[in-house]
C-alpha atoms as a PDB file:
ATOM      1  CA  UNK A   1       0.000   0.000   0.000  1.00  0.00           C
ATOM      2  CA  UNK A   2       1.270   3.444  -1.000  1.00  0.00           C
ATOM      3  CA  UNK A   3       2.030   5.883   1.829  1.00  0.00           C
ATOM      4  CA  UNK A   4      -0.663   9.219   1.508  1.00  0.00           C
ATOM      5  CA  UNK A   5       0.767  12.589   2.046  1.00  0.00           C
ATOM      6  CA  UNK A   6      -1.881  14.832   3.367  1.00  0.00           C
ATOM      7  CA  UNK A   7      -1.339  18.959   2.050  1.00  0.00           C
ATOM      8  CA  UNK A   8      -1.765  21.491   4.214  1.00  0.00           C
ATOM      9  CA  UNK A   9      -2.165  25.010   2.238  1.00  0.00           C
ATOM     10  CA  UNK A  10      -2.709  27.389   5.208  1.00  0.00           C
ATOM     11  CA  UNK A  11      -2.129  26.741   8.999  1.00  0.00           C
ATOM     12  CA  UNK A  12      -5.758  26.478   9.395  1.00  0.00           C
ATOM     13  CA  UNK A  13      -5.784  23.242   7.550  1.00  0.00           C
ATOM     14  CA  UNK A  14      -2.859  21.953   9.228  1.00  0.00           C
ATOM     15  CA  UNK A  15      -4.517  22.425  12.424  1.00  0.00           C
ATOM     16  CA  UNK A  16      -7.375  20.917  11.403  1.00  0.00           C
ATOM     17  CA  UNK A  17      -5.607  17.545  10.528  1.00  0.00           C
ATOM     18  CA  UNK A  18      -3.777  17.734  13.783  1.00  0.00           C
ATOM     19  CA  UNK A  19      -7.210  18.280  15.549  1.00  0.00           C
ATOM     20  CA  UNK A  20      -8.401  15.339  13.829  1.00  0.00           C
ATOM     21  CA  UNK A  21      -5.630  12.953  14.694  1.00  0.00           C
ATOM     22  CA  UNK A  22      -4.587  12.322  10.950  1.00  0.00           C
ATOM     23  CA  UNK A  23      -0.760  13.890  11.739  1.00  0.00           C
ATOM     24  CA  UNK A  24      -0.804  10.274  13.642  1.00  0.00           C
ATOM     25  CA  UNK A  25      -1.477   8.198  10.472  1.00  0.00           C
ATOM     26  CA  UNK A  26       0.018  10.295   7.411  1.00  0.00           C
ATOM     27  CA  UNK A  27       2.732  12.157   6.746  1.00  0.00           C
ATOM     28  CA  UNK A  28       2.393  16.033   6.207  1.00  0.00           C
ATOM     29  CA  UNK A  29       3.426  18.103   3.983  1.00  0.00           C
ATOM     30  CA  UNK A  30       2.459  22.673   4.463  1.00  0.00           C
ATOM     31  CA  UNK A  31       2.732  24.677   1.976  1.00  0.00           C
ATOM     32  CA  UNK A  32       3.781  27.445   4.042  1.00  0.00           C
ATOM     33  CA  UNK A  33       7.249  28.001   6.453  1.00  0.00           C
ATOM     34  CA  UNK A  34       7.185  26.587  10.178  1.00  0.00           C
ATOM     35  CA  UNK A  35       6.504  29.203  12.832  1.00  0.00           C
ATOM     36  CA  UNK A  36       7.703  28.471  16.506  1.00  0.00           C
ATOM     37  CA  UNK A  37       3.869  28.798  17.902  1.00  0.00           C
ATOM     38  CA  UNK A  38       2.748  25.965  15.466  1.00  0.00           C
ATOM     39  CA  UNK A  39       5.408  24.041  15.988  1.00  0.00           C
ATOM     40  CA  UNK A  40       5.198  24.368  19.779  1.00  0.00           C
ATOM     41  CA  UNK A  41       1.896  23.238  20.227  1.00  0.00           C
ATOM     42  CA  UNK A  42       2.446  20.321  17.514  1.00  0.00           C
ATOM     43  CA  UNK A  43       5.436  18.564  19.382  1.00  0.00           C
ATOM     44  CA  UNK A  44       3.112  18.124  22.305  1.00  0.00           C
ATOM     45  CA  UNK A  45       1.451  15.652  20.056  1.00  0.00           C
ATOM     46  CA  UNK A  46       2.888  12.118  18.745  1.00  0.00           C
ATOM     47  CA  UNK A  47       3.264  13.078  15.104  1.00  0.00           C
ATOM     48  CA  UNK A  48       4.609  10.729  12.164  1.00  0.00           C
ATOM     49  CA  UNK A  49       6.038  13.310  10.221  1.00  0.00           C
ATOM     50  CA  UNK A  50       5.276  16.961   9.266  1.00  0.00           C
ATOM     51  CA  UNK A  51       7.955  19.066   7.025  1.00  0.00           C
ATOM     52  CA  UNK A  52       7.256  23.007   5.800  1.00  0.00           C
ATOM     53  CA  UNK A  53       8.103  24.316   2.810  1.00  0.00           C
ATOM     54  CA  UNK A  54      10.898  25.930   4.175  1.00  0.00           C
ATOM     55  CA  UNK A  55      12.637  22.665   4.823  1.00  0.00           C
ATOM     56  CA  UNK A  56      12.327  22.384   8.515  1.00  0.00           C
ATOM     57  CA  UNK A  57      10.527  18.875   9.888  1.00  0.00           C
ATOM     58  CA  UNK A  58       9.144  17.038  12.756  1.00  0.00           C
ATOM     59  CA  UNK A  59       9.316  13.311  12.503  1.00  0.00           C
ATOM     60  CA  UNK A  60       8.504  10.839  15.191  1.00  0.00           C
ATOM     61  CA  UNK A  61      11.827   8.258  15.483  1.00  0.00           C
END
């Protein structure tokens, strides 16, 4: 089975998938650069992998 990549567009969306529990079950990918708030209140979650356009990533090991 093929691994899904979900798209975030805005940070809206992203929260919205994180809200949802799907950052648990696909990978990630915004289409907008990480900001410390959003990526502060994401690591408090168990996330499989979530990278911004910008390069920067969070990735469960």
């Amino acid at each position: 089975m093929e691994d899904k990549i979900l798209i975030a567009d805005t940070k809206d969306i992203l929260e919205a998938f994180v809200d949802n529990g799907l950052h648990r079950e696909f990978e990630i990918y915004c289409q907008f650069p990480h900001s410390s708030k959003v990526v502060n209140d994401i690591r408090l979650r168990d996330v499989r992998s979530i990278e911004f356009n910008d390069g920067f990533r969070l990735q469960n090991k």
